[in-house]
C-alpha atoms as a PDB file:
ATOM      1  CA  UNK A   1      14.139   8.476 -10.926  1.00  0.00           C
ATOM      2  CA  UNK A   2      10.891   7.945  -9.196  1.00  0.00           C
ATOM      3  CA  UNK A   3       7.944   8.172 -11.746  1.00  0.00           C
ATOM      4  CA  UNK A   4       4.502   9.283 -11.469  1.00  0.00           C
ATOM      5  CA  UNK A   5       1.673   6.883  -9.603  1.00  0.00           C
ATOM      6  CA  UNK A   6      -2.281   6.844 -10.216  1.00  0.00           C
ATOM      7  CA  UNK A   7      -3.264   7.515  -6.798  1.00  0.00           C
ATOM      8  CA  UNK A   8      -6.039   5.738  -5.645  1.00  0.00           C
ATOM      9  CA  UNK A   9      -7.577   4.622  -2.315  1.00  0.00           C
ATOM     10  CA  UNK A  10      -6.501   1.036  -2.858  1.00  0.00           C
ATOM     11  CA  UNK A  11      -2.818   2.089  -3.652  1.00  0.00           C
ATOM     12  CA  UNK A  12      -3.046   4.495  -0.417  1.00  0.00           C
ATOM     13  CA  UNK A  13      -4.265   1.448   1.600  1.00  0.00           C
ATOM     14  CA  UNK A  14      -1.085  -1.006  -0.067  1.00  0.00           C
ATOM     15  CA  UNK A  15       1.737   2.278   0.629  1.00  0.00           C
ATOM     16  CA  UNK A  16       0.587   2.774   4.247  1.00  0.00           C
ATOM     17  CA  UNK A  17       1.147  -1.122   4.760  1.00  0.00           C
ATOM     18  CA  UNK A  18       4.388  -0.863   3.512  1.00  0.00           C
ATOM     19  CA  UNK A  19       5.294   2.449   5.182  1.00  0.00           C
ATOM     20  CA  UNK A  20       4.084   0.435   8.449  1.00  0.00           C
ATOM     21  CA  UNK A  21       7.779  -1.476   7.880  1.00  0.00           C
ATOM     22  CA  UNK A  22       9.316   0.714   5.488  1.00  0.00           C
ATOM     23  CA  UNK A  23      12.708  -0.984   5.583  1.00  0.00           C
ATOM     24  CA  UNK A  24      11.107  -4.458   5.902  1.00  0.00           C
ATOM     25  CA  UNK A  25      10.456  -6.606   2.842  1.00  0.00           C
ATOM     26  CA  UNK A  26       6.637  -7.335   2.263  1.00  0.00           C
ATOM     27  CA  UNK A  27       5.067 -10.382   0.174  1.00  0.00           C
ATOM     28  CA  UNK A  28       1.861  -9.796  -1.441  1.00  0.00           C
ATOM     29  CA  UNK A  29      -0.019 -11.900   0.603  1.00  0.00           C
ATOM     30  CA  UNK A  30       0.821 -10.507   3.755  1.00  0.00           C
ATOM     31  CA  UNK A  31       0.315  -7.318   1.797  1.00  0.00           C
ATOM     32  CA  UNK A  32      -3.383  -8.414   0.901  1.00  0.00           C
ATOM     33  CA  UNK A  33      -3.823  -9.352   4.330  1.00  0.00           C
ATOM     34  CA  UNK A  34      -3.227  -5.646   6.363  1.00  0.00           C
ATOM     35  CA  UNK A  35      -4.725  -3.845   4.079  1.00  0.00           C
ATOM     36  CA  UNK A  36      -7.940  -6.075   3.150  1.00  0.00           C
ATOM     37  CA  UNK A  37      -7.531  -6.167  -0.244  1.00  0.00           C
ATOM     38  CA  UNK A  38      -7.620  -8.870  -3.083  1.00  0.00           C
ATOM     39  CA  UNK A  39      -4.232 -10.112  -3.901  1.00  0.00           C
ATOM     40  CA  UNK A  40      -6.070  -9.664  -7.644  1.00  0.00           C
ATOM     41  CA  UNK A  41      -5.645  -6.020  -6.544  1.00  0.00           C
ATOM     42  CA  UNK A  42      -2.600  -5.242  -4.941  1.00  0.00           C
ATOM     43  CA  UNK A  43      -0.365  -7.071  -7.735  1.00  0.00           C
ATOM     44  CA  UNK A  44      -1.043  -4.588 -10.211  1.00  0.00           C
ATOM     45  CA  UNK A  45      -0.283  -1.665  -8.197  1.00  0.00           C
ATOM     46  CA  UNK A  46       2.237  -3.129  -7.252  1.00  0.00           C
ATOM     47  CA  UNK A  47       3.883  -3.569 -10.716  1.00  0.00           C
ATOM     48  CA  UNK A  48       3.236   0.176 -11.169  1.00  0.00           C
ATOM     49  CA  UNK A  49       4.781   1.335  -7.562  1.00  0.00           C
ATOM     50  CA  UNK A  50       7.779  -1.018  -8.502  1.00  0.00           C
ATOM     51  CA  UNK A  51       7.828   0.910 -12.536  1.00  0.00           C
ATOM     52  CA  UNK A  52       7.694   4.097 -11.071  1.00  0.00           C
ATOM     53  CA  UNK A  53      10.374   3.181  -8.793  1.00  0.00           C
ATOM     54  CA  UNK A  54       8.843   3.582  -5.418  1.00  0.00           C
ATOM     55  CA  UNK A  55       9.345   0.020  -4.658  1.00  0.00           C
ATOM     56  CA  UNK A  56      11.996  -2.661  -5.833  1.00  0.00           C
ATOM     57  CA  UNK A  57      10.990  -6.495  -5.686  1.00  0.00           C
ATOM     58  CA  UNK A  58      13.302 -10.145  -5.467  1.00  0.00           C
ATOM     59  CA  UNK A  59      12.277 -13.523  -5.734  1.00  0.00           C
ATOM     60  CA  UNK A  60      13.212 -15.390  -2.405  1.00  0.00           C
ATOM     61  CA  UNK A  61      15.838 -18.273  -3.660  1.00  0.00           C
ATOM     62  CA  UNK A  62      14.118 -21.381  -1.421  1.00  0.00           C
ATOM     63  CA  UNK A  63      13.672 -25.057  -2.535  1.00  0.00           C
ATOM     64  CA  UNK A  64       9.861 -25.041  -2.690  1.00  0.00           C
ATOM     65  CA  UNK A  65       9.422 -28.950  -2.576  1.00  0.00           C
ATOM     66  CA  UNK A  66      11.931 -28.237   0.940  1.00  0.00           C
ATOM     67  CA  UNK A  67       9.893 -25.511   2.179  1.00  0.00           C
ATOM     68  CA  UNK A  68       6.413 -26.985   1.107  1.00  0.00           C
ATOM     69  CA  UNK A  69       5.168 -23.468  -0.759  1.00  0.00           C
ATOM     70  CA  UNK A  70       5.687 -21.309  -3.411  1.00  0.00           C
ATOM     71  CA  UNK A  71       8.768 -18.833  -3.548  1.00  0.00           C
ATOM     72  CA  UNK A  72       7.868 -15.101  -2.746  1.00  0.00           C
ATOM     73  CA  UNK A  73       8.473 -12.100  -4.270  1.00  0.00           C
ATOM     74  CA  UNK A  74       9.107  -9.493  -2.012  1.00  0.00           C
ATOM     75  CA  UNK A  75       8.249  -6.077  -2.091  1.00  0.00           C
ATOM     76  CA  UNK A  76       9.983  -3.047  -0.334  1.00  0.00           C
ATOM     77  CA  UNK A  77      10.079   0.906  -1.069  1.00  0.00           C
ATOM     78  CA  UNK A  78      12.875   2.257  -1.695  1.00  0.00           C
ATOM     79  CA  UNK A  79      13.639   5.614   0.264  1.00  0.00           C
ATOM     80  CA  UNK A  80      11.863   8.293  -2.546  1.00  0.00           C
ATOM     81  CA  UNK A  81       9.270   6.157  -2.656  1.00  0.00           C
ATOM     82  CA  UNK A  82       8.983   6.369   0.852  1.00  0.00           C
ATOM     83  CA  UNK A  83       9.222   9.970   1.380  1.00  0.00           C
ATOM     84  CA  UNK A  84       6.474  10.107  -2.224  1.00  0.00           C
ATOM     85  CA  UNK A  85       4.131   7.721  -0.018  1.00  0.00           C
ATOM     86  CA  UNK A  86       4.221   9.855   2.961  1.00  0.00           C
ATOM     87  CA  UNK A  87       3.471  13.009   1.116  1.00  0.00           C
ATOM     88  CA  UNK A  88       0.948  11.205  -0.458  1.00  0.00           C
ATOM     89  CA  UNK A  89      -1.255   9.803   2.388  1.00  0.00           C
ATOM     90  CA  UNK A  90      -0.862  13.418   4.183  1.00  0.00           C
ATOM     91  CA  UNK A  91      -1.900  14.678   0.941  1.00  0.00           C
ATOM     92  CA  UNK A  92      -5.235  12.627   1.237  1.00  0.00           C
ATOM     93  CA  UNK A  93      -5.723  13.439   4.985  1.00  0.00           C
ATOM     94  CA  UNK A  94      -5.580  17.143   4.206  1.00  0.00           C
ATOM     95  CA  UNK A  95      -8.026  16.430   0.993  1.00  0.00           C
ATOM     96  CA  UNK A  96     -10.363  14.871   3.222  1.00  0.00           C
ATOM     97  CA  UNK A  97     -10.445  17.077   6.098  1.00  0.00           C
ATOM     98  CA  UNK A  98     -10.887  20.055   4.652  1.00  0.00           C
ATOM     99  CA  UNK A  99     -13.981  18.680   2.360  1.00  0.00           C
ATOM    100  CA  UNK A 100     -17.606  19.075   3.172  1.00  0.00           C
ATOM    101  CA  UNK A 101     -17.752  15.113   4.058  1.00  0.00           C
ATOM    102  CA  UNK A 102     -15.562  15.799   6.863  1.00  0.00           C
ATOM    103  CA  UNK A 103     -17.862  17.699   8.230  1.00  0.00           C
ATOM    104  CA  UNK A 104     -20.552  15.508   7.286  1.00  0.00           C
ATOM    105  CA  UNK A 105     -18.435  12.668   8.711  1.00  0.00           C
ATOM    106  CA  UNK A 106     -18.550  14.536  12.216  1.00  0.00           C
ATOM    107  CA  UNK A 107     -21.589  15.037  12.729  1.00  0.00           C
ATOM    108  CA  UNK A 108     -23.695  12.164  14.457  1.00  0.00           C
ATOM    109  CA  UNK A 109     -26.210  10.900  11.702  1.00  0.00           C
ATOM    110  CA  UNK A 110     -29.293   8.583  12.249  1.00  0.00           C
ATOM    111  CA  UNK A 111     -28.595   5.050  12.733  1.00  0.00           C
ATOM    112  CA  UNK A 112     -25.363   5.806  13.981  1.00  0.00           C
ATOM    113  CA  UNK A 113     -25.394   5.010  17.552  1.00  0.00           C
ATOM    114  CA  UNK A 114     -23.761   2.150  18.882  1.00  0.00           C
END
């Protein structure tokens, strides 16, 4: 049973990278990388994506002194979490566009020309 998740921008930003490959398994570096945050950030939303069940994680089983790196743990959402992350982003897109910064956002402001 999937459990609730604080929903911030930085755990929107991790879900929509793994909802890029939602079948795929993701490492937190790679993670880190798409979605340009700290790996000091991601890891602890992932731990509470993976507690609330939206995710599951596995250690890769590799010889590290063979491979010449670390072992992974990778992450990948299981099929609620999936659907929850959808709902979730398209929750934010509808919070967004239907606030007064959306409008704001729209209309050209000084300093904005390119």
């Amino acid at each position: 049973m999937a459990g609730e998740v604080r929903m911030t921008l930085q755990t929107l930003q991790v879900l929509q990278v793994l909802l890029d490959g939602p079948a795929e398994q993701h490492y937190g570096l790679k993670i880190s990388q798409a979605s340009g945050l700290p790996t000091g950030s991601i890891y602890p939303i992932l731990t509470r994506l993976e507690t609330a069940g939206w995710v599951t994680s596995a250690r890769e089983d590799i010889d590290e002194s063979a491979e010449g790196r670390r072992r992974r743990r990778y992450y990948q959402l299981t099929n609620e979490g999936a659907t929850n992350a959808r709902a979730e982003i398209v929750k934010a897109q509808r919070r967004l566009s239907t606030s007064p910064i959306a409008d704001w956002l729209q209309t050209p402001q000084p300093g904005w020309e390119v």
